[in-house]
PDB file of N, CA and C in Angstrom:
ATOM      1  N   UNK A   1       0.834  -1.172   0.000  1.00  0.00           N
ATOM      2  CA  UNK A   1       0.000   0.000   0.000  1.00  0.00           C
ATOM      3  C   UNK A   1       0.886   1.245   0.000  1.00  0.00           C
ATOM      4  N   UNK A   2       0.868   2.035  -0.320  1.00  0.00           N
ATOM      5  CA  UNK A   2       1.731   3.534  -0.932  1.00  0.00           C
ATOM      6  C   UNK A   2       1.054   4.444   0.242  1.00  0.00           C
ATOM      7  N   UNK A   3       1.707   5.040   0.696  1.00  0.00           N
ATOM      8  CA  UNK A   3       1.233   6.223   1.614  1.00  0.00           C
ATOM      9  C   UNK A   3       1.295   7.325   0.987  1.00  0.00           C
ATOM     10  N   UNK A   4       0.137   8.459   1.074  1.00  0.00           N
ATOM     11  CA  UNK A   4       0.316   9.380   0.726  1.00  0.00           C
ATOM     12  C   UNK A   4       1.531  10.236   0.860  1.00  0.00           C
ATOM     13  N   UNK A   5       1.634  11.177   0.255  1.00  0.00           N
ATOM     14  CA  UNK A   5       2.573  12.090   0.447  1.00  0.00           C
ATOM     15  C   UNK A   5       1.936  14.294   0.740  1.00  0.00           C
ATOM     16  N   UNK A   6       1.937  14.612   2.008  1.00  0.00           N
ATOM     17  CA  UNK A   6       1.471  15.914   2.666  1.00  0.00           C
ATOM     18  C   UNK A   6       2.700  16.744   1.751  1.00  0.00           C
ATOM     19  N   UNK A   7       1.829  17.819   1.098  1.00  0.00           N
ATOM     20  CA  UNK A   7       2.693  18.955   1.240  1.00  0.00           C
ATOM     21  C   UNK A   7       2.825  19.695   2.112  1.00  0.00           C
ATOM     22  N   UNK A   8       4.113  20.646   2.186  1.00  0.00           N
ATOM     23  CA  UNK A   8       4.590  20.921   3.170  1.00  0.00           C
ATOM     24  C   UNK A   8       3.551  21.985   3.645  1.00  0.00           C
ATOM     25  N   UNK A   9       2.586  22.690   3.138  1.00  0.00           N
ATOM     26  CA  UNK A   9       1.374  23.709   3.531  1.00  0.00           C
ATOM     27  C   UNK A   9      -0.266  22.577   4.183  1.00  0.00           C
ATOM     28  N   UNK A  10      -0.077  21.403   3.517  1.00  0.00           N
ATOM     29  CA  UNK A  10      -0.964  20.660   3.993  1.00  0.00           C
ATOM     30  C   UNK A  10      -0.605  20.457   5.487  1.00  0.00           C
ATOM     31  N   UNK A  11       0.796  19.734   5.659  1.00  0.00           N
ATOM     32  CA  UNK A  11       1.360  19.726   6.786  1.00  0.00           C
ATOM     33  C   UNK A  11       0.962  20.569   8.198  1.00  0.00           C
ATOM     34  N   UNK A  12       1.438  21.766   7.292  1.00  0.00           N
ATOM     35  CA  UNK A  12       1.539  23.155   8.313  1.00  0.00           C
ATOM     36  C   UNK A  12      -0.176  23.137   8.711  1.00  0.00           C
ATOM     37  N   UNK A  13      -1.171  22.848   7.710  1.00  0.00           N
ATOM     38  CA  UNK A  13      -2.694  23.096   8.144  1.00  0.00           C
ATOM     39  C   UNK A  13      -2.852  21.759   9.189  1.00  0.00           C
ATOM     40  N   UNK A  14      -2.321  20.838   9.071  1.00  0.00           N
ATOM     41  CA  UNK A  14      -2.831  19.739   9.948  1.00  0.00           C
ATOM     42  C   UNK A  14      -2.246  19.617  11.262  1.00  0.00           C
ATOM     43  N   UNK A  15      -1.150  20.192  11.366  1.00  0.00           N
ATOM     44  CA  UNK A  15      -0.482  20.310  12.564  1.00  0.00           C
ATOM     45  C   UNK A  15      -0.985  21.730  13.366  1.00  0.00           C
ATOM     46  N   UNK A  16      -1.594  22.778  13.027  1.00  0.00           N
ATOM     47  CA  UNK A  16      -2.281  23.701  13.343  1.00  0.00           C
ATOM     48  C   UNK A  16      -3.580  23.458  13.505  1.00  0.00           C
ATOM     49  N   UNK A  17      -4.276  22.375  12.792  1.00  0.00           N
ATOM     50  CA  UNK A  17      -5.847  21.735  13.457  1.00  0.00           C
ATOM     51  C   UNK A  17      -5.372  21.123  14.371  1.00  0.00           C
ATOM     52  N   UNK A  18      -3.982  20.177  14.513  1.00  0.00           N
ATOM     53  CA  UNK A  18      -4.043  19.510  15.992  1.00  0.00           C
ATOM     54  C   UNK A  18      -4.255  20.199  17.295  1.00  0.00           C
ATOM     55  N   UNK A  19      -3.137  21.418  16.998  1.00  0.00           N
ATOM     56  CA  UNK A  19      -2.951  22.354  18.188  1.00  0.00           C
ATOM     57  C   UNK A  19      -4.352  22.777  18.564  1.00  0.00           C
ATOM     58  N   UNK A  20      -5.372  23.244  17.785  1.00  0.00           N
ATOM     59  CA  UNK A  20      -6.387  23.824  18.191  1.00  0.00           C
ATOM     60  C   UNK A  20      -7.592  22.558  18.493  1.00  0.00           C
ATOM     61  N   UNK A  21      -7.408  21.653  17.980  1.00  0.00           N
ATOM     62  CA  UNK A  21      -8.176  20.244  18.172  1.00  0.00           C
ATOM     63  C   UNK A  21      -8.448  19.906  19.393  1.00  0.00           C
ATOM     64  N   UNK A  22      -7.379  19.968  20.612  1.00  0.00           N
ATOM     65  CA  UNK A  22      -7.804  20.049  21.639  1.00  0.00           C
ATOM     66  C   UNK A  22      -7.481  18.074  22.380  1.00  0.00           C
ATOM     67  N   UNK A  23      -7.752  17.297  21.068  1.00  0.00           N
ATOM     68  CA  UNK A  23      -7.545  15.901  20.938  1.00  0.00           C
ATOM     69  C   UNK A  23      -6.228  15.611  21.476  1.00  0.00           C
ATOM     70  N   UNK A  24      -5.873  14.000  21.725  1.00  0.00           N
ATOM     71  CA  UNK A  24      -4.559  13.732  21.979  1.00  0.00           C
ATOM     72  C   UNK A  24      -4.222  13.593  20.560  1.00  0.00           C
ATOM     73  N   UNK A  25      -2.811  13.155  20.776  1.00  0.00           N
ATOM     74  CA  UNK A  25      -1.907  12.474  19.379  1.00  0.00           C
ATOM     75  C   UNK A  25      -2.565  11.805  18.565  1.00  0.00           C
ATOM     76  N   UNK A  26      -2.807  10.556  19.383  1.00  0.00           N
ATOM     77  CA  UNK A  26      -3.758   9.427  19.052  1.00  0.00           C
ATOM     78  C   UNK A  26      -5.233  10.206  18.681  1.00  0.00           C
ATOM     79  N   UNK A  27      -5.825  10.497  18.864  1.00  0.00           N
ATOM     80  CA  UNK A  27      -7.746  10.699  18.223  1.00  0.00           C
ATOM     81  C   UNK A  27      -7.414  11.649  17.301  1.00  0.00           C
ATOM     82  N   UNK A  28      -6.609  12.467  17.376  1.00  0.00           N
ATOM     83  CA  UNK A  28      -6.241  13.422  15.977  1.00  0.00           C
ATOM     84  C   UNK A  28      -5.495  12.187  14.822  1.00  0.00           C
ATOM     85  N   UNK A  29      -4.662  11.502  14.872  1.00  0.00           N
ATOM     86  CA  UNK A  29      -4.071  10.660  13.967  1.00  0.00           C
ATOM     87  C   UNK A  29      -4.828  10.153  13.497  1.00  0.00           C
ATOM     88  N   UNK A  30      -5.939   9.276  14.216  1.00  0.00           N
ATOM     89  CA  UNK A  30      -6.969   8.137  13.849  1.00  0.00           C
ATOM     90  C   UNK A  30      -7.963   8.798  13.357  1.00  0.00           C
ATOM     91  N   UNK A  31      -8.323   9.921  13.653  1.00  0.00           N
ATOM     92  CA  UNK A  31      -9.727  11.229  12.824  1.00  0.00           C
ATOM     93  C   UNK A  31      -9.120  11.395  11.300  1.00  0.00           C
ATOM     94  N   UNK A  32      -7.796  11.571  10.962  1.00  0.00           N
ATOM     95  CA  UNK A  32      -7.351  11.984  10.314  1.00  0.00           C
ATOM     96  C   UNK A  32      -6.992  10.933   9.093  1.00  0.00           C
ATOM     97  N   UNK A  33      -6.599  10.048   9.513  1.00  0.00           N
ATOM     98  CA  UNK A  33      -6.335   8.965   8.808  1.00  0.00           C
ATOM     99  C   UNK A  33      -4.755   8.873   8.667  1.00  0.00           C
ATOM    100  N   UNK A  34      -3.904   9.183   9.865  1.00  0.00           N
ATOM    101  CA  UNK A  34      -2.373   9.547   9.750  1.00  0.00           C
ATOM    102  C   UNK A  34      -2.180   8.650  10.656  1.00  0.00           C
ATOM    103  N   UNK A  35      -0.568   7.865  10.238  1.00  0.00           N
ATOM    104  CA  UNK A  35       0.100   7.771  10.982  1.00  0.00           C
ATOM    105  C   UNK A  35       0.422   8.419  12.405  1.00  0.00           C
ATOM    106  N   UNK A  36       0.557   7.676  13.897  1.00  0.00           N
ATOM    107  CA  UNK A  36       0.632   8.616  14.902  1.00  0.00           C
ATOM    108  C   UNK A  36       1.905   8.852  14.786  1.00  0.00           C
ATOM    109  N   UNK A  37       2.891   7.928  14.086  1.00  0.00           N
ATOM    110  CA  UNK A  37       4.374   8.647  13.642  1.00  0.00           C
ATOM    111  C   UNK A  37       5.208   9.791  13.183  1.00  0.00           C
ATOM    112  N   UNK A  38       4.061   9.503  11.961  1.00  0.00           N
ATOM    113  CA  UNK A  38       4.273  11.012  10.837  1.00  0.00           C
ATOM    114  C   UNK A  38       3.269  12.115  11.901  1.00  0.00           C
ATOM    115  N   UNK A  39       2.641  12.115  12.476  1.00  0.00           N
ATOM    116  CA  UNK A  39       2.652  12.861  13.147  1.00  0.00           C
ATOM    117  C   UNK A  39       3.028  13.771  14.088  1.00  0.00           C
ATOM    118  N   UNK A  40       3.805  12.718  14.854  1.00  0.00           N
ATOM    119  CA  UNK A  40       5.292  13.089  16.205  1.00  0.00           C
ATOM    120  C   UNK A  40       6.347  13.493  15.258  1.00  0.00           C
ATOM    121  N   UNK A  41       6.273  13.020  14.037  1.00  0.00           N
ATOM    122  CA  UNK A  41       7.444  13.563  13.203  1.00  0.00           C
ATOM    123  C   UNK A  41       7.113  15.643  12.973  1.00  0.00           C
ATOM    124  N   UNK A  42       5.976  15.599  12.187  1.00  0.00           N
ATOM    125  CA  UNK A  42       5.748  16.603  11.679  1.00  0.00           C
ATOM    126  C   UNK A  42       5.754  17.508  12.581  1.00  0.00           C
ATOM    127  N   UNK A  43       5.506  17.422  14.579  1.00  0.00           N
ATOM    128  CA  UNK A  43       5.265  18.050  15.759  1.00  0.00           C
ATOM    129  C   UNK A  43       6.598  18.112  16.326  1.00  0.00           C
ATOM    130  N   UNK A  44       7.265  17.553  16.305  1.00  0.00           N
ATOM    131  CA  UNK A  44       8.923  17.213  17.509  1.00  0.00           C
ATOM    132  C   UNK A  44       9.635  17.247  16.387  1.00  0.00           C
ATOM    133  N   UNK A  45       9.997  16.740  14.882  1.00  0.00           N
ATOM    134  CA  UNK A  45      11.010  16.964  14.390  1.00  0.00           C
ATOM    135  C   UNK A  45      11.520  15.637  13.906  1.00  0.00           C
ATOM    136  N   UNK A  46      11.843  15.788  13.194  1.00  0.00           N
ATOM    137  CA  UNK A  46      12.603  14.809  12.218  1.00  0.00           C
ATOM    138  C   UNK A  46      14.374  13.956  12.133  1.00  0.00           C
ATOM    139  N   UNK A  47      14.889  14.048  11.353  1.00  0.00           N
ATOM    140  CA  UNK A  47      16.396  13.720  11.387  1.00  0.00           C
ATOM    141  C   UNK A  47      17.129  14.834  12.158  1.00  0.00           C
ATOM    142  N   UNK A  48      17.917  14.615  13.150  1.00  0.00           N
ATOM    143  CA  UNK A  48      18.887  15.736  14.024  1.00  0.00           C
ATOM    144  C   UNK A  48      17.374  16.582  15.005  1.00  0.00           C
ATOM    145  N   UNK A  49      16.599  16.044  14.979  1.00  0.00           N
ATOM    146  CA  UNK A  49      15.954  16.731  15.980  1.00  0.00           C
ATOM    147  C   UNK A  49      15.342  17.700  15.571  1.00  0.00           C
ATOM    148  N   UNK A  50      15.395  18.385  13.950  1.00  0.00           N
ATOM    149  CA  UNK A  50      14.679  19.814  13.987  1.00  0.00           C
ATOM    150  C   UNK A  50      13.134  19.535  13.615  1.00  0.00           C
ATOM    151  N   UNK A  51      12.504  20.341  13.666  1.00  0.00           N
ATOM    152  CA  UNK A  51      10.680  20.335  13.322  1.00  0.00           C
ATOM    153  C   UNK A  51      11.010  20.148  11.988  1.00  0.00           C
ATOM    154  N   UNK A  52      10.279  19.386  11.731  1.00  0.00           N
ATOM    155  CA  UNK A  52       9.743  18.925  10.238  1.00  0.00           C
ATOM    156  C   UNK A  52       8.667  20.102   9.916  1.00  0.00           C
ATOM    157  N   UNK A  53       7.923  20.720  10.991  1.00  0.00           N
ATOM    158  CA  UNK A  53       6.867  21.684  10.424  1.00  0.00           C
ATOM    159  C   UNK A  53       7.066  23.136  11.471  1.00  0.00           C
ATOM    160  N   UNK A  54       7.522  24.324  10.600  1.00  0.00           N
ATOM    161  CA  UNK A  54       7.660  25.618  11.342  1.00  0.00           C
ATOM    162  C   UNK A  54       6.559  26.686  11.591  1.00  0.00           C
ATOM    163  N   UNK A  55       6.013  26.850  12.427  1.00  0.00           N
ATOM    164  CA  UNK A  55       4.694  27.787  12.186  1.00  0.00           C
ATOM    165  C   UNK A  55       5.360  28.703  13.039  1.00  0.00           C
ATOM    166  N   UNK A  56       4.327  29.597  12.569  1.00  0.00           N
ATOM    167  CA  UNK A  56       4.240  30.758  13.519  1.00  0.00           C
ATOM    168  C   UNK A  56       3.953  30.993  15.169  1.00  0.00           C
ATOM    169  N   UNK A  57       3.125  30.096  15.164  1.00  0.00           N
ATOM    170  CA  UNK A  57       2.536  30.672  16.378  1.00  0.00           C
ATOM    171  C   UNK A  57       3.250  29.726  17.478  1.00  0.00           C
ATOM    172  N   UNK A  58       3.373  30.799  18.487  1.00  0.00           N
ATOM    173  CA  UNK A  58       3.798  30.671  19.586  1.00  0.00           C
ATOM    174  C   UNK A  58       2.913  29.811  20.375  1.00  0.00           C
ATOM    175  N   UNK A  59       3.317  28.854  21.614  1.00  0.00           N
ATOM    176  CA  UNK A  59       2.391  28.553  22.303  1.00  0.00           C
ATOM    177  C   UNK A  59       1.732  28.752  23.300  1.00  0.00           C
ATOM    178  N   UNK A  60       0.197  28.873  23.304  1.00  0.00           N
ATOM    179  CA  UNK A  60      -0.451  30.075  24.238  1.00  0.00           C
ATOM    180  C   UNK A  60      -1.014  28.848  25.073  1.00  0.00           C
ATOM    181  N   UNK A  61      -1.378  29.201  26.391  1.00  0.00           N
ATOM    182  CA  UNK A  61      -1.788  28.208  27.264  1.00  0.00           C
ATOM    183  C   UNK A  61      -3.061  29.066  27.575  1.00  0.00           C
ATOM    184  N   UNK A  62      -4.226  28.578  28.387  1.00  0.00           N
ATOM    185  CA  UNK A  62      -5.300  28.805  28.545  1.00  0.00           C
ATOM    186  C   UNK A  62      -5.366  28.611  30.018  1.00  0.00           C
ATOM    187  N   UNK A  63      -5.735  29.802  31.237  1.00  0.00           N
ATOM    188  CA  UNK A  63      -5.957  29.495  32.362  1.00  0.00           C
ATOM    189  C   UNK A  63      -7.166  28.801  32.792  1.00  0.00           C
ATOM    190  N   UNK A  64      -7.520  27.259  33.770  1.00  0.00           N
ATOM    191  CA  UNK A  64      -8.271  27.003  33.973  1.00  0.00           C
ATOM    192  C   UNK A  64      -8.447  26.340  35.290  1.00  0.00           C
ATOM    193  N   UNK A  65      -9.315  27.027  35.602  1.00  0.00           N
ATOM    194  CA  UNK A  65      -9.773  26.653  37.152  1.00  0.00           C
ATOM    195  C   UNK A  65     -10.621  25.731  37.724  1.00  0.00           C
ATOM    196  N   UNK A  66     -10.056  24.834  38.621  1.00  0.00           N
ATOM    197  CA  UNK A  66     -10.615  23.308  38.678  1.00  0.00           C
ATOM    198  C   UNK A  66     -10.629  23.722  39.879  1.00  0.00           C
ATOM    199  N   UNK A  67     -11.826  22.272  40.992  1.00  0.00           N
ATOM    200  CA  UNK A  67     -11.841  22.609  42.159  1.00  0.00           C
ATOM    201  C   UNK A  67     -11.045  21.312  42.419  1.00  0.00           C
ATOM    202  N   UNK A  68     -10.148  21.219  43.407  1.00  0.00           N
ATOM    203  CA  UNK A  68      -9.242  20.613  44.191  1.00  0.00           C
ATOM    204  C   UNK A  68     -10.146  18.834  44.329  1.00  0.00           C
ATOM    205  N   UNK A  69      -9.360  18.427  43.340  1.00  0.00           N
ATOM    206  CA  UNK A  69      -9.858  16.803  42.812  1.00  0.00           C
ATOM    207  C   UNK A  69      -8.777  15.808  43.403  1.00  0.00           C
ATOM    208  N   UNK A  70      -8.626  14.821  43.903  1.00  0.00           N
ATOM    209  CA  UNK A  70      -7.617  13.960  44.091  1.00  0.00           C
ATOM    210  C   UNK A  70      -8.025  13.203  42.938  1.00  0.00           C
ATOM    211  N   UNK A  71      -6.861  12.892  42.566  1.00  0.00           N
ATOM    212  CA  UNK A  71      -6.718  12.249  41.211  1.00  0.00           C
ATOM    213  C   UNK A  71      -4.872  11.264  41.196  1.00  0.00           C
ATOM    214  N   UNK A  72      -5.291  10.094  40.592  1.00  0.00           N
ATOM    215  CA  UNK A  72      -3.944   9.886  40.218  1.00  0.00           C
ATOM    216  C   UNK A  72      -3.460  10.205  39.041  1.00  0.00           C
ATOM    217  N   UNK A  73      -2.209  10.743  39.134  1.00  0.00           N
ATOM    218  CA  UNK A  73      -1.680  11.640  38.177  1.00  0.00           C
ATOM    219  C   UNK A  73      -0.793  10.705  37.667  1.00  0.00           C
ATOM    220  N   UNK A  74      -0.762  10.270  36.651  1.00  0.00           N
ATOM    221  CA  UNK A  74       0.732   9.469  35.632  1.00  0.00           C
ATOM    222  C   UNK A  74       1.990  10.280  35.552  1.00  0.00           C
ATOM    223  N   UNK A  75       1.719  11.576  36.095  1.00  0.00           N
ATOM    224  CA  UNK A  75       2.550  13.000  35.691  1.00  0.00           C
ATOM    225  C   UNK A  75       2.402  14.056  36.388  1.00  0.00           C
ATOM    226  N   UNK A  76       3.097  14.717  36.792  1.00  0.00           N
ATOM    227  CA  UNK A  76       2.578  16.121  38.226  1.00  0.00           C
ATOM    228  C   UNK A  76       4.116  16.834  37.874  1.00  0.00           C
ATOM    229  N   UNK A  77       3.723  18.103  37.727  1.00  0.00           N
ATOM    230  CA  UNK A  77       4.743  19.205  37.055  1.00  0.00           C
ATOM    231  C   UNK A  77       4.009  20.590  37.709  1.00  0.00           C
ATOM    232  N   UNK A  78       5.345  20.892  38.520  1.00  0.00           N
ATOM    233  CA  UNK A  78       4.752  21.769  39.361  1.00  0.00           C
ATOM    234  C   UNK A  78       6.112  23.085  39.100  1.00  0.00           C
ATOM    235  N   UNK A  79       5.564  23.595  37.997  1.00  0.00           N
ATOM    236  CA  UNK A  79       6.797  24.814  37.761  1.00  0.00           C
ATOM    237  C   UNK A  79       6.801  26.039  39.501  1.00  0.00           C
ATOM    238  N   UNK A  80       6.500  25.714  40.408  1.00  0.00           N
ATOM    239  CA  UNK A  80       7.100  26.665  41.194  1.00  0.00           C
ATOM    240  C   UNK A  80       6.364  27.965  41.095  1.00  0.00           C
ATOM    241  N   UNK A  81       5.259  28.080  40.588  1.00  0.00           N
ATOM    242  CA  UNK A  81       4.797  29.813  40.440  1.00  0.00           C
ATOM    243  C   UNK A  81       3.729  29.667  40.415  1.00  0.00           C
ATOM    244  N   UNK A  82       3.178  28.651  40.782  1.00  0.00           N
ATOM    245  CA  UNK A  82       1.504  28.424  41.085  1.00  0.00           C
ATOM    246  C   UNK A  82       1.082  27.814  39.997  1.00  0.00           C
ATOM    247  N   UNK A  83       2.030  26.763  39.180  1.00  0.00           N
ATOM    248  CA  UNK A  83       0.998  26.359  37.870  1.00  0.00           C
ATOM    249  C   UNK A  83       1.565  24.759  37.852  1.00  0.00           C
ATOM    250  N   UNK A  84       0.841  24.549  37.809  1.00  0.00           N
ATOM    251  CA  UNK A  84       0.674  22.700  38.302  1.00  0.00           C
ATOM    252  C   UNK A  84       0.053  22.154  37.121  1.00  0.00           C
ATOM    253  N   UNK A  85       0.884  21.529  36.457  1.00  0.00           N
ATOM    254  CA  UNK A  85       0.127  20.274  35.357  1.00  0.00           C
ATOM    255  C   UNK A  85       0.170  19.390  35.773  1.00  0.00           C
ATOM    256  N   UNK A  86      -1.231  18.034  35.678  1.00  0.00           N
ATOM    257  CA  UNK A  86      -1.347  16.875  35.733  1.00  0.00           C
ATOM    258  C   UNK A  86      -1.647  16.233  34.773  1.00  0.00           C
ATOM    259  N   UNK A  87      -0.901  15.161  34.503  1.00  0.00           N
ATOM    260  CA  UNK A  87      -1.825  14.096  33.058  1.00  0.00           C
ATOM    261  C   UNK A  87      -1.945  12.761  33.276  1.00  0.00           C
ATOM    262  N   UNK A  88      -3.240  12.202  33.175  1.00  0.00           N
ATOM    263  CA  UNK A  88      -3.796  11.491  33.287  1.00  0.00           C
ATOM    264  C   UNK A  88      -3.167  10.276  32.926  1.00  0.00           C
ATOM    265  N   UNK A  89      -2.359  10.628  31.752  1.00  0.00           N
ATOM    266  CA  UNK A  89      -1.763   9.902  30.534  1.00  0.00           C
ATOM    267  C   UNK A  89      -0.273  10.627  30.792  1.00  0.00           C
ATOM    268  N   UNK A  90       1.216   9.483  30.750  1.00  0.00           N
ATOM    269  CA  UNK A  90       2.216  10.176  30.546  1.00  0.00           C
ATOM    270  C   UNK A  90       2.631  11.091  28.894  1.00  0.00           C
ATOM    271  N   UNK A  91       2.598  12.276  28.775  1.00  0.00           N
ATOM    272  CA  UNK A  91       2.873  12.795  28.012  1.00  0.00           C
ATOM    273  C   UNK A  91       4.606  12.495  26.971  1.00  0.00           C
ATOM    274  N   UNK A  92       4.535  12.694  26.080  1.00  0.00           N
ATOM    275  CA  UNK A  92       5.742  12.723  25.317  1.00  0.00           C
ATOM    276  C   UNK A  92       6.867  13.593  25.931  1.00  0.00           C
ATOM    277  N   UNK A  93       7.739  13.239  25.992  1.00  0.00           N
ATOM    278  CA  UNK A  93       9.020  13.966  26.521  1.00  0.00           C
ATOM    279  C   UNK A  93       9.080  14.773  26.075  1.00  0.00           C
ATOM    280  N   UNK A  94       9.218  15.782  24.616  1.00  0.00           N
ATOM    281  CA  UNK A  94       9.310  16.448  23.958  1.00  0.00           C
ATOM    282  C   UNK A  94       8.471  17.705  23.795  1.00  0.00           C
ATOM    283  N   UNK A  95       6.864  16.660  24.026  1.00  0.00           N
ATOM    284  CA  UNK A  95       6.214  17.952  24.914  1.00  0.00           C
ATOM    285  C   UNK A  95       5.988  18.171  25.932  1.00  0.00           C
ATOM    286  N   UNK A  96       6.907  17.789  27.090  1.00  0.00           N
ATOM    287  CA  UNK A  96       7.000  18.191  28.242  1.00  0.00           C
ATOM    288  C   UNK A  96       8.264  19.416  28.563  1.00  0.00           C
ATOM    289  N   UNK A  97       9.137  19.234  27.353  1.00  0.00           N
ATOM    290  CA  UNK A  97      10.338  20.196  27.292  1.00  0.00           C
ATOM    291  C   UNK A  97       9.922  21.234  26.634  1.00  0.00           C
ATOM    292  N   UNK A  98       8.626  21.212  25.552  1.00  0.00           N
ATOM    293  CA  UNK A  98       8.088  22.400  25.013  1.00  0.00           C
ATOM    294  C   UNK A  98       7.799  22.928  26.019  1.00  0.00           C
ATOM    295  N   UNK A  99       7.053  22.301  26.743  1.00  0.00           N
ATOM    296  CA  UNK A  99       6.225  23.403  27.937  1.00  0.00           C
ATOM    297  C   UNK A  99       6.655  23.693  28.769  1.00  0.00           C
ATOM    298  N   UNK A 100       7.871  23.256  29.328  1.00  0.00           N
ATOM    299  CA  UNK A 100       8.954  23.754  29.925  1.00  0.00           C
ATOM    300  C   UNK A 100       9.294  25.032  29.680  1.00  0.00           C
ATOM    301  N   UNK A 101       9.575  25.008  27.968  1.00  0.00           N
ATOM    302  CA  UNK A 101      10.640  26.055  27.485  1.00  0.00           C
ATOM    303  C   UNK A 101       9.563  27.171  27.528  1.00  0.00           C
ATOM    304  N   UNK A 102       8.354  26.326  27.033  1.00  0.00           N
ATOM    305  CA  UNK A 102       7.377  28.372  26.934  1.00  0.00           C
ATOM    306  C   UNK A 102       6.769  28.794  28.476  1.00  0.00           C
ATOM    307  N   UNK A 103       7.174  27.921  29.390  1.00  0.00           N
ATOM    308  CA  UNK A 103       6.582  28.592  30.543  1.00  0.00           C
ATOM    309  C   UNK A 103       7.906  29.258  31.362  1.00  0.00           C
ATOM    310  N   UNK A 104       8.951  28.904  30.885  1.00  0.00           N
ATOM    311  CA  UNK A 104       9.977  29.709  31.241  1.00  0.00           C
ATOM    312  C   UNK A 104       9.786  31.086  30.662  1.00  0.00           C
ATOM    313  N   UNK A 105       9.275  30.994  29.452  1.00  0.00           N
ATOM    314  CA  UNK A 105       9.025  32.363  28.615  1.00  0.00           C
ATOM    315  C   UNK A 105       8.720  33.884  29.537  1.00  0.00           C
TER     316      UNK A 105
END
């Protein structure tokens, strides 16, 4: 079977529906009909580590206020300034160093 081939603007549109999709890796790949590979590829980067896909936009986080849940967390990231991520699910390394890097921002 032959896999398609994304141009590099198709790319850039599908990796910009992910971001705003809201979905994990997985339900965006499988909606889509993509590889969850070529996906982590086109998001984290390719050969030597660079992004396979460059956009513009910066990454914006959304404040949201939960009431105090005990939960087991797979993941607990507590940057020190009052902002606490939990995931349910262990996240990708890669985007745990993104969000690192933009909350250092």
């Amino acid at each position: 079977m032959r896999h398609r081939r994304y141009t590099p603007a198709e790319r850039n549109q599908l990796v910009a529906a992910f971001r705003k999709s809201g979905l994990t890796q997985r339900q965006f790949a499988d909606r889509e009909g993509l590889n969850l590979s070529t996906l982590q590829v086109w998001l984290y980067g390719g050969r030597g580590g660079k992004r396979a896909v460059k956009t513009s936009e910066k990454p914006s986080f959304v404040r949201v206020e939960t009431a105090a849940v005990e939960t087991k967390a797979a993941a607990h990231i507590d940057f020190g300034n009052g902002i606490v991520l939990q995931f349910a699910e262990l996240p990708d390394p890669a985007y745990i160093a993104e969000l690192a890097r933009a909350a250092a921002c």
